[in-house]
Protein backbone atom coordinates (compact mmCIF):
# COMPACT_ATOMS: atom_id res chain seq x y z
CA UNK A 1 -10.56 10.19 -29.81
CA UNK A 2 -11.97 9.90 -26.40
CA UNK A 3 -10.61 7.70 -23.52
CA UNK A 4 -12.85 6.24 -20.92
CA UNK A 5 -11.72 4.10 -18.17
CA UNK A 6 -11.47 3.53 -14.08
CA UNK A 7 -8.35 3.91 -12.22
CA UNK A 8 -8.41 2.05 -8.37
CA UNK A 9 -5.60 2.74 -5.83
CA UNK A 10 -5.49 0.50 -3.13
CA UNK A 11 -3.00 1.84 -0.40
CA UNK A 12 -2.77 -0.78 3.21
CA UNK A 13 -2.72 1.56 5.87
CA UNK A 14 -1.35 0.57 9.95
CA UNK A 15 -4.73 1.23 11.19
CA UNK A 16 -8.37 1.93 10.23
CA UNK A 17 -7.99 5.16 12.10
CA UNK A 18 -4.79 5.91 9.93
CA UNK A 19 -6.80 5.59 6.94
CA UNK A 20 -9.72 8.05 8.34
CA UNK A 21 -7.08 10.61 9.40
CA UNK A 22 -5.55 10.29 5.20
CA UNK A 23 -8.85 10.36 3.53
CA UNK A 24 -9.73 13.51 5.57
CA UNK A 25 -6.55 15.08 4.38
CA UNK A 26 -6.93 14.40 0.80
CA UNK A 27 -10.59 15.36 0.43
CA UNK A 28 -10.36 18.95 0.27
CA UNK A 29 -7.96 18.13 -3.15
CA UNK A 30 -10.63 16.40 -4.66
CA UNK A 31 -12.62 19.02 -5.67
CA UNK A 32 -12.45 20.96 -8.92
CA UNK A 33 -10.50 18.17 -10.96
CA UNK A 34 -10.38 18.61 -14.73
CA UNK A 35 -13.25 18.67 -16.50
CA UNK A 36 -14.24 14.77 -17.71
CA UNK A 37 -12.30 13.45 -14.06
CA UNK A 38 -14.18 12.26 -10.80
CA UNK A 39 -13.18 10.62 -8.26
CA UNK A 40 -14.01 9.02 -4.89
CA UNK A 41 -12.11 8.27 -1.77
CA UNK A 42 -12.88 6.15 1.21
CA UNK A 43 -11.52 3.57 4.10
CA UNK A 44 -12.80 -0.26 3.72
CA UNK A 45 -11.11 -2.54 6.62
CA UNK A 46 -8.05 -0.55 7.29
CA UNK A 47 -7.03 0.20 3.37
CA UNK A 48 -7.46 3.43 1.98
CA UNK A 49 -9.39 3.13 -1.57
CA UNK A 50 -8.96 5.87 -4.55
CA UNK A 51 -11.26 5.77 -7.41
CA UNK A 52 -10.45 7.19 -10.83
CA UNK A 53 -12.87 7.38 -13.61
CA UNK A 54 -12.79 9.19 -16.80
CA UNK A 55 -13.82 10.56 -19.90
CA UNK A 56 -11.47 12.82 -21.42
CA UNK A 57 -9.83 13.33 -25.09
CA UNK A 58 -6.54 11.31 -26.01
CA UNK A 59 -4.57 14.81 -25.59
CA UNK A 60 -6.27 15.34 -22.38
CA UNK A 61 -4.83 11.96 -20.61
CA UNK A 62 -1.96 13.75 -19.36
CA UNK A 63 -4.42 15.31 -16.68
CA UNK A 64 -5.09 11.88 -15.67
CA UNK A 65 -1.41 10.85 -14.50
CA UNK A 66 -1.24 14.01 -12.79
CA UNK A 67 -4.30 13.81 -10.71
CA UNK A 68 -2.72 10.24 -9.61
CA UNK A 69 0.61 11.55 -8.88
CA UNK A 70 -0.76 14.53 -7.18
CA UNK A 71 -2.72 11.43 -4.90
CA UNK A 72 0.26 9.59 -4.22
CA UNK A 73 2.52 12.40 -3.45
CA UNK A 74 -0.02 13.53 -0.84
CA UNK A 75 -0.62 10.07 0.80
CA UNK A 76 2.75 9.63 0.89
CA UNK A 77 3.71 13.47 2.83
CA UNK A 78 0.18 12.49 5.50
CA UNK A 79 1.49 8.88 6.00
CA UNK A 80 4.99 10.18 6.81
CA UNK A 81 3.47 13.10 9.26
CA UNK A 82 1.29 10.36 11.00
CA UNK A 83 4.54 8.33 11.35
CA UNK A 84 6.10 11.59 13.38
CA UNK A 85 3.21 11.59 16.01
């Protein structure tokens, strides 16, 4: 069976330059997600905004979660790193 749907993260960030610095970080592990994944990234007033869509096959949805957790794990290490500076 095949699953089709839209994931949107929506993460408040201290500042719109915050958000900048975090999307720039997280771009480079955007590319080459699993085949039937895409995604988009970008800052609107000061939050940081992650779009997942998809189009995979029920045993494939595993690669979904991961991609997120991957996203989340990875905001989380930049946001601590820009709270050291």
């Amino acid at each position: 069976m095949r699953i089709r749907g839209k994931v949107t993260l929506v993460v408040p960030m201290e500042s719109a330059e915050d958000c900048e610095v975090v999307m720039r970080s997280l771009m480079p592990d955007e590319t080459g997600l699993p085949p039937g994944l895409s995604s988009s990234i970008r800052c609107d007033n000061g939050k940081l905004v992650y779009e997942l869509s998809y189009d995979i096959n029920s045993d494939e949805f595993l690669s979904v979660y991961n991609t997120l957790d991957d996203l989340l794990r990875n905001v989380r290490i930049v946001m601590n790193s820009l709270d050291k500076l």
